[in-house]
N, C-alpha and C. Protein backbone atom coordinates (compact mmCIF):
# COMPACT_ATOMS: atom_id res chain seq x y z
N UNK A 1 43.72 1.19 -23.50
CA UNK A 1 43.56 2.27 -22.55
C UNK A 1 44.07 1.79 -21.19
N UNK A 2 44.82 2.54 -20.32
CA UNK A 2 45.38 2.35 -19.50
C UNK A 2 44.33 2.48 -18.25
N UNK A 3 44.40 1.34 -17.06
CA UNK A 3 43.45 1.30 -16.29
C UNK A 3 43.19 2.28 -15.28
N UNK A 4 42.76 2.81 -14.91
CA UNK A 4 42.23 4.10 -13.97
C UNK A 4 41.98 3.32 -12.65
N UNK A 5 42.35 3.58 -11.74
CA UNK A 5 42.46 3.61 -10.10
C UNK A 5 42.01 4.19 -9.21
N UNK A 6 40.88 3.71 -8.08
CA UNK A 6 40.44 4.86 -7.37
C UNK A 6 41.21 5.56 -6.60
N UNK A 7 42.72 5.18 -6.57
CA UNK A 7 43.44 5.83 -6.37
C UNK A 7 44.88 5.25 -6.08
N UNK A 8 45.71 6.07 -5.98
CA UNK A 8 47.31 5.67 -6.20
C UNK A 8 47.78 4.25 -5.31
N UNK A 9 47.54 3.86 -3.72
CA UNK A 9 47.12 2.99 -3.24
C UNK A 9 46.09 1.62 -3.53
N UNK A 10 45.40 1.92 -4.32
CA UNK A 10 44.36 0.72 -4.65
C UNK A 10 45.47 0.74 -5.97
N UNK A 11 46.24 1.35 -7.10
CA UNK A 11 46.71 0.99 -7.63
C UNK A 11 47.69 0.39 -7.70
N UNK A 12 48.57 0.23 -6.37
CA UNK A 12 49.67 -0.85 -5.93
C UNK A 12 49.29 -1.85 -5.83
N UNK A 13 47.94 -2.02 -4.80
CA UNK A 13 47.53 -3.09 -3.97
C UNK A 13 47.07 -4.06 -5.68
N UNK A 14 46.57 -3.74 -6.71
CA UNK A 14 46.02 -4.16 -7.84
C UNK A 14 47.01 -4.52 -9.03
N UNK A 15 48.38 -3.54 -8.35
CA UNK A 15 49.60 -4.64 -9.72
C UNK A 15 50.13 -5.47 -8.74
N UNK A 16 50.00 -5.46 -7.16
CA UNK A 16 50.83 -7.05 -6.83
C UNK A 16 49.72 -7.87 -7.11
N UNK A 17 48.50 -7.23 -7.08
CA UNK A 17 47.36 -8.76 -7.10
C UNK A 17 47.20 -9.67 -8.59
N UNK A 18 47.65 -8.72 -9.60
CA UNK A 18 47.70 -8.61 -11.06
C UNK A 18 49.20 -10.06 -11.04
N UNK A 19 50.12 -9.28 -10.06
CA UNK A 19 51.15 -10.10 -10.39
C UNK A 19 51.15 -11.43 -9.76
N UNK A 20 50.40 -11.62 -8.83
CA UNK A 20 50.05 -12.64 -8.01
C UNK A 20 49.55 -14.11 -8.96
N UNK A 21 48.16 -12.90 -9.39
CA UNK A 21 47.61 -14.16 -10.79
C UNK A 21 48.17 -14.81 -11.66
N UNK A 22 48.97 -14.27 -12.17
CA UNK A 22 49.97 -14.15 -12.84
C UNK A 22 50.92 -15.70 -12.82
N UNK A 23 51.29 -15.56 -11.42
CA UNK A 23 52.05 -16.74 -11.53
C UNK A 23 51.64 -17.53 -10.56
N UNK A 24 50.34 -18.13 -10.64
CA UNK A 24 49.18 -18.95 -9.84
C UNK A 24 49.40 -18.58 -8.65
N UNK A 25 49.74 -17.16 -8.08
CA UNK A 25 49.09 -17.38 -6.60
C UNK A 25 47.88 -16.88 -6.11
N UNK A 26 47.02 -16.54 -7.14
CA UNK A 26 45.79 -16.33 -7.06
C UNK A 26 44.69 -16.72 -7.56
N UNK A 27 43.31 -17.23 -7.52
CA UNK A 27 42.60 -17.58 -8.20
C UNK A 27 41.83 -16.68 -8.80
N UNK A 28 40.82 -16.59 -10.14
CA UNK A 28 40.60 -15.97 -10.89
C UNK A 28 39.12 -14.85 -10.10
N UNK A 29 38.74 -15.85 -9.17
CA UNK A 29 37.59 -15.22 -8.68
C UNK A 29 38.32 -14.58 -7.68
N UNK A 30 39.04 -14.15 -6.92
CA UNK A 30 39.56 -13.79 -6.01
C UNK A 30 40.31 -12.11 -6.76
N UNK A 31 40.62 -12.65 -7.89
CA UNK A 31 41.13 -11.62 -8.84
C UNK A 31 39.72 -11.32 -9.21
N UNK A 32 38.66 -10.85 -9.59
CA UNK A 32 37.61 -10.20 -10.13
C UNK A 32 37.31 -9.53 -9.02
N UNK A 33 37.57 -9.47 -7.36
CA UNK A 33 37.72 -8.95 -6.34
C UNK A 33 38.13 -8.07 -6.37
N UNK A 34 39.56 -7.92 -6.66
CA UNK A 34 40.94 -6.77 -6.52
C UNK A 34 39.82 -5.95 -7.46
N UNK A 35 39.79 -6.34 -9.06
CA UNK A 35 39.13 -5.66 -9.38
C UNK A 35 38.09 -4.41 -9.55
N UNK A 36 37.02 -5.02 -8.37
CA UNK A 36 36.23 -4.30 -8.08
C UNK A 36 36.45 -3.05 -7.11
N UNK A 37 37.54 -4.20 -6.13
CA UNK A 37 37.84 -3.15 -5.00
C UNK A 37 38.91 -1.89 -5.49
N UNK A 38 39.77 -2.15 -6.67
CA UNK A 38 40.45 -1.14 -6.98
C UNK A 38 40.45 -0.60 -7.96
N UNK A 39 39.69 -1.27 -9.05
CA UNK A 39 39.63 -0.10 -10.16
C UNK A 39 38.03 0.45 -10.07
N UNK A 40 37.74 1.94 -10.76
CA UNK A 40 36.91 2.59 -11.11
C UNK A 40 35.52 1.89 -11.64
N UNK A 41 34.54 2.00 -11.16
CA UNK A 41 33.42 1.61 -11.60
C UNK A 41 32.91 2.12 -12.35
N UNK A 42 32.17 1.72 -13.80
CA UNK A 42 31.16 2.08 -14.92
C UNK A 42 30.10 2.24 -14.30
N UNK A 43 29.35 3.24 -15.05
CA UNK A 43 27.94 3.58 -14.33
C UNK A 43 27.09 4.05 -15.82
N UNK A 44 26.26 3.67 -15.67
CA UNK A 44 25.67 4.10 -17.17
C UNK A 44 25.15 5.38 -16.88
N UNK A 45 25.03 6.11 -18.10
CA UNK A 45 25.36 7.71 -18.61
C UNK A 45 23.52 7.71 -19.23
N UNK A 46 22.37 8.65 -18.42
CA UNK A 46 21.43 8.72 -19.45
C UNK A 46 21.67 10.27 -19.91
N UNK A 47 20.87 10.56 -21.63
CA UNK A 47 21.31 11.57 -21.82
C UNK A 47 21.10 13.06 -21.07
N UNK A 48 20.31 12.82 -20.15
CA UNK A 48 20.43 14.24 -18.99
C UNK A 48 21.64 14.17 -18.14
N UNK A 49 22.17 13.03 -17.76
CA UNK A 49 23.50 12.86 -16.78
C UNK A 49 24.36 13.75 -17.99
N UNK A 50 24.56 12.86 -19.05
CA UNK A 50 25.44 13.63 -19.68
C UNK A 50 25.63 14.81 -20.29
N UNK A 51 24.54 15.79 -20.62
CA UNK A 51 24.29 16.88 -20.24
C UNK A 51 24.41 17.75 -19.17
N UNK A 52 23.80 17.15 -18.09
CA UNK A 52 24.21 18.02 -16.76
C UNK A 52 26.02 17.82 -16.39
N UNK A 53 26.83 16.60 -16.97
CA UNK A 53 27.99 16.84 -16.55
C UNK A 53 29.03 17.64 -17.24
N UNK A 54 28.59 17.66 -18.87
CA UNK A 54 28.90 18.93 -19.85
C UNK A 54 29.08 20.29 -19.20
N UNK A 55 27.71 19.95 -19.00
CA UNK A 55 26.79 21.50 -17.73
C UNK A 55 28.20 22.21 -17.01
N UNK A 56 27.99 21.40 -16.14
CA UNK A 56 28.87 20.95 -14.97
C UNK A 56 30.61 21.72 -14.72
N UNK A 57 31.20 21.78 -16.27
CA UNK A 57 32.49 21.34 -16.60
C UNK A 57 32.49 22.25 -17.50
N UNK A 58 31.55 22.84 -17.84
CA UNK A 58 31.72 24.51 -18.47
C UNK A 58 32.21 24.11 -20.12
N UNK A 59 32.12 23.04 -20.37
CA UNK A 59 32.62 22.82 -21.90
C UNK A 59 31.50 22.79 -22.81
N UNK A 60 31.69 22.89 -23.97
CA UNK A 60 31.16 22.82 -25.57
C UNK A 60 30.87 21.54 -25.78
N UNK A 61 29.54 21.00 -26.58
CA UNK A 61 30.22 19.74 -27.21
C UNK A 61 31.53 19.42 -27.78
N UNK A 62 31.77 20.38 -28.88
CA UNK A 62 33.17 20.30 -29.21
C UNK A 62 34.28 20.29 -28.51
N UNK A 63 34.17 20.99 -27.77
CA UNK A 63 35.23 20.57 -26.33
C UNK A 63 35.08 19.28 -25.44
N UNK A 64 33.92 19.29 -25.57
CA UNK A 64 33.76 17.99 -24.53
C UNK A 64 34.14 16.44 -25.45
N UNK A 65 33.91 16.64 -26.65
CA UNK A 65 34.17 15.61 -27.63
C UNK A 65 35.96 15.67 -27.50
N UNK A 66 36.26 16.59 -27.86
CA UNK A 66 37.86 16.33 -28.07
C UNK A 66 38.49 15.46 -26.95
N UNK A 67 37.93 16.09 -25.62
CA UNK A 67 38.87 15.31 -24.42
C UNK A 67 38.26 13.98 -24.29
N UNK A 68 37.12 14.10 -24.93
CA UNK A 68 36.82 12.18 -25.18
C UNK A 68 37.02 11.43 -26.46
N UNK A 69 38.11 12.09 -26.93
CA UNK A 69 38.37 11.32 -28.98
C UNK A 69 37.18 10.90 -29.46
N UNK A 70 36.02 11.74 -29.36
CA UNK A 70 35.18 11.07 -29.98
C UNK A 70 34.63 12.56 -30.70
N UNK A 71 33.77 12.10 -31.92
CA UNK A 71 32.96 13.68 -32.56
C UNK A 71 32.36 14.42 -31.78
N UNK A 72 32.14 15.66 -32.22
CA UNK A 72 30.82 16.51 -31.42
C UNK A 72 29.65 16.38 -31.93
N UNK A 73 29.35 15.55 -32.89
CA UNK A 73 27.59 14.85 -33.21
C UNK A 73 27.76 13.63 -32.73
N UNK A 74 28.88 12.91 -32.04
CA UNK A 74 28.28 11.82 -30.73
C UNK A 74 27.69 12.44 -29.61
N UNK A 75 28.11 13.80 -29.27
CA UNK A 75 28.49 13.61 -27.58
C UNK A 75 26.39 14.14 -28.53
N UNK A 76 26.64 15.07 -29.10
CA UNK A 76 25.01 15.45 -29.17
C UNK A 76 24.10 14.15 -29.47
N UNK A 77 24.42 13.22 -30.05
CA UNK A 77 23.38 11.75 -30.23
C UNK A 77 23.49 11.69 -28.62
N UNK A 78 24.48 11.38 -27.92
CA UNK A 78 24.01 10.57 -26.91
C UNK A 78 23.31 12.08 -25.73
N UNK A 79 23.59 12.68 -25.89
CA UNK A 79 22.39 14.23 -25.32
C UNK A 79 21.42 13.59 -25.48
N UNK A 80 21.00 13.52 -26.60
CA UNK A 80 19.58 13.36 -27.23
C UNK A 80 19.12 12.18 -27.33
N UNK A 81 19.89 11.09 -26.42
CA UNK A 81 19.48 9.79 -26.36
C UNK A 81 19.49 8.86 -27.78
N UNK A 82 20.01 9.20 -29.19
CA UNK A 82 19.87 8.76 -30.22
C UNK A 82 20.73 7.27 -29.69
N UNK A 83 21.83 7.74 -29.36
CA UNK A 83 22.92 6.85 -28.91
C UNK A 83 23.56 6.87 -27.63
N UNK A 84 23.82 5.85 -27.46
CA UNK A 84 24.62 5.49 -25.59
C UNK A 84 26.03 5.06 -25.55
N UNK A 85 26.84 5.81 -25.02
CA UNK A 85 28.11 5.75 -24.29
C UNK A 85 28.56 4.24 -24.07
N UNK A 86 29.44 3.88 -24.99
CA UNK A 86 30.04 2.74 -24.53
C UNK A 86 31.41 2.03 -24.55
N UNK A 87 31.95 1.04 -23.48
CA UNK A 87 33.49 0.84 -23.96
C UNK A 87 33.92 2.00 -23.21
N UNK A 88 34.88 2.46 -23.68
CA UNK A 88 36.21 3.31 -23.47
C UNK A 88 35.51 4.81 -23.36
N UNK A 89 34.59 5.10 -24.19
CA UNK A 89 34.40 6.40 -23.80
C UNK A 89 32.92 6.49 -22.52
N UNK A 90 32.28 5.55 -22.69
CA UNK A 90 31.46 5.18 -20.68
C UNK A 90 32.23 5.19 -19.54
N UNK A 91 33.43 4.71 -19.56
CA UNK A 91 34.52 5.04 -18.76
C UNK A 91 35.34 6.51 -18.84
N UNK A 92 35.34 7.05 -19.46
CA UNK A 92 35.51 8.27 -19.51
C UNK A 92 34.62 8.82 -19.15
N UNK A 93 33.48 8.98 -18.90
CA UNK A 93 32.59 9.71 -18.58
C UNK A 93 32.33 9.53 -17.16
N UNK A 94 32.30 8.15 -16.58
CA UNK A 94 32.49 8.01 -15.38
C UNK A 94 33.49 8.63 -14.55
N UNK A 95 34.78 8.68 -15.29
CA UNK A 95 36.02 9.21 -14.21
C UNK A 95 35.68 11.00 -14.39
N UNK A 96 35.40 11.47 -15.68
CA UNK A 96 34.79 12.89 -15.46
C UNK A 96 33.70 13.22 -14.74
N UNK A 97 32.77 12.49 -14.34
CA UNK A 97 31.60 12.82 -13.57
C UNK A 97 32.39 12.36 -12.08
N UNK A 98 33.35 11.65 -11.68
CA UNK A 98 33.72 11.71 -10.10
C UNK A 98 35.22 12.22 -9.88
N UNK A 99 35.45 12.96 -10.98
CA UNK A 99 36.94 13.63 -10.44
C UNK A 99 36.90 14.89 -11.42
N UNK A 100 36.04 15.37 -12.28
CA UNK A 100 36.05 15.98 -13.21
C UNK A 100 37.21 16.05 -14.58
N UNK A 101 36.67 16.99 -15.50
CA UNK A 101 37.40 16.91 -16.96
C UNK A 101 38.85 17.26 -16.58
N UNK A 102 39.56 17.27 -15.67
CA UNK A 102 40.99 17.89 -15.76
C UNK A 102 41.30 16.25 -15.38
N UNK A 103 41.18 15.03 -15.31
CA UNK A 103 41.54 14.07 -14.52
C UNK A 103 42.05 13.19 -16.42
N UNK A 104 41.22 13.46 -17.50
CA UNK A 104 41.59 13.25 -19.02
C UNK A 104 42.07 14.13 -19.58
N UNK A 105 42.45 15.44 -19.01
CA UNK A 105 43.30 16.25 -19.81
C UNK A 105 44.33 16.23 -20.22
């Protein structure tokens, strides 16, 4: 999955820093920096967040599953707290809860 950016600027500043490391002009902790400062933060999802952002975004489970490749008896486990958001689709849910569902469309 391709990395998400808080925005087009933090995403420059994060491939020279990428390229920096790269060929030792950076150290690794200095790089977990860029990191933070430019890509998107995870936030954990409880199942009312993810409900209210469904809510939110006017979609179906089934709709809301598709734009996250995942089933529509996940997005309902993790509703219902059976199961929790993780990896690749916790990050998806994060960039839909601060830019909304048109930002994975």
């Amino acid at each position: 999955m391709p990395k998400k950016y808080r925005s087009d600027v933090m995403a420059a500043i994060h491939e020279t820093a990428t390229d920096l490391y790269k060929v030792d002009g950076m150290d690794r902790k200095t790089m977990r920096k860029f990191d933070v400062l430019c890509l998107t933060p995870i936030q954990e999802m409880t199942p009312k967040k993810i409900r209210a952002l469904r809510a939110r975004e006017k979609a179906s489970q089934t709709v809301f599953a598709a734009y996250l490749n995942v089933t529509p008896s996940l997005v309902s486990k993790w509703e219902r707290g059976e199961k929790h958001p993780q990896g690749t689709s916790l990050k998806l849910l994060t960039l839909v809860e601060k830019r909304g569902l048109e930002v994975i469309a």
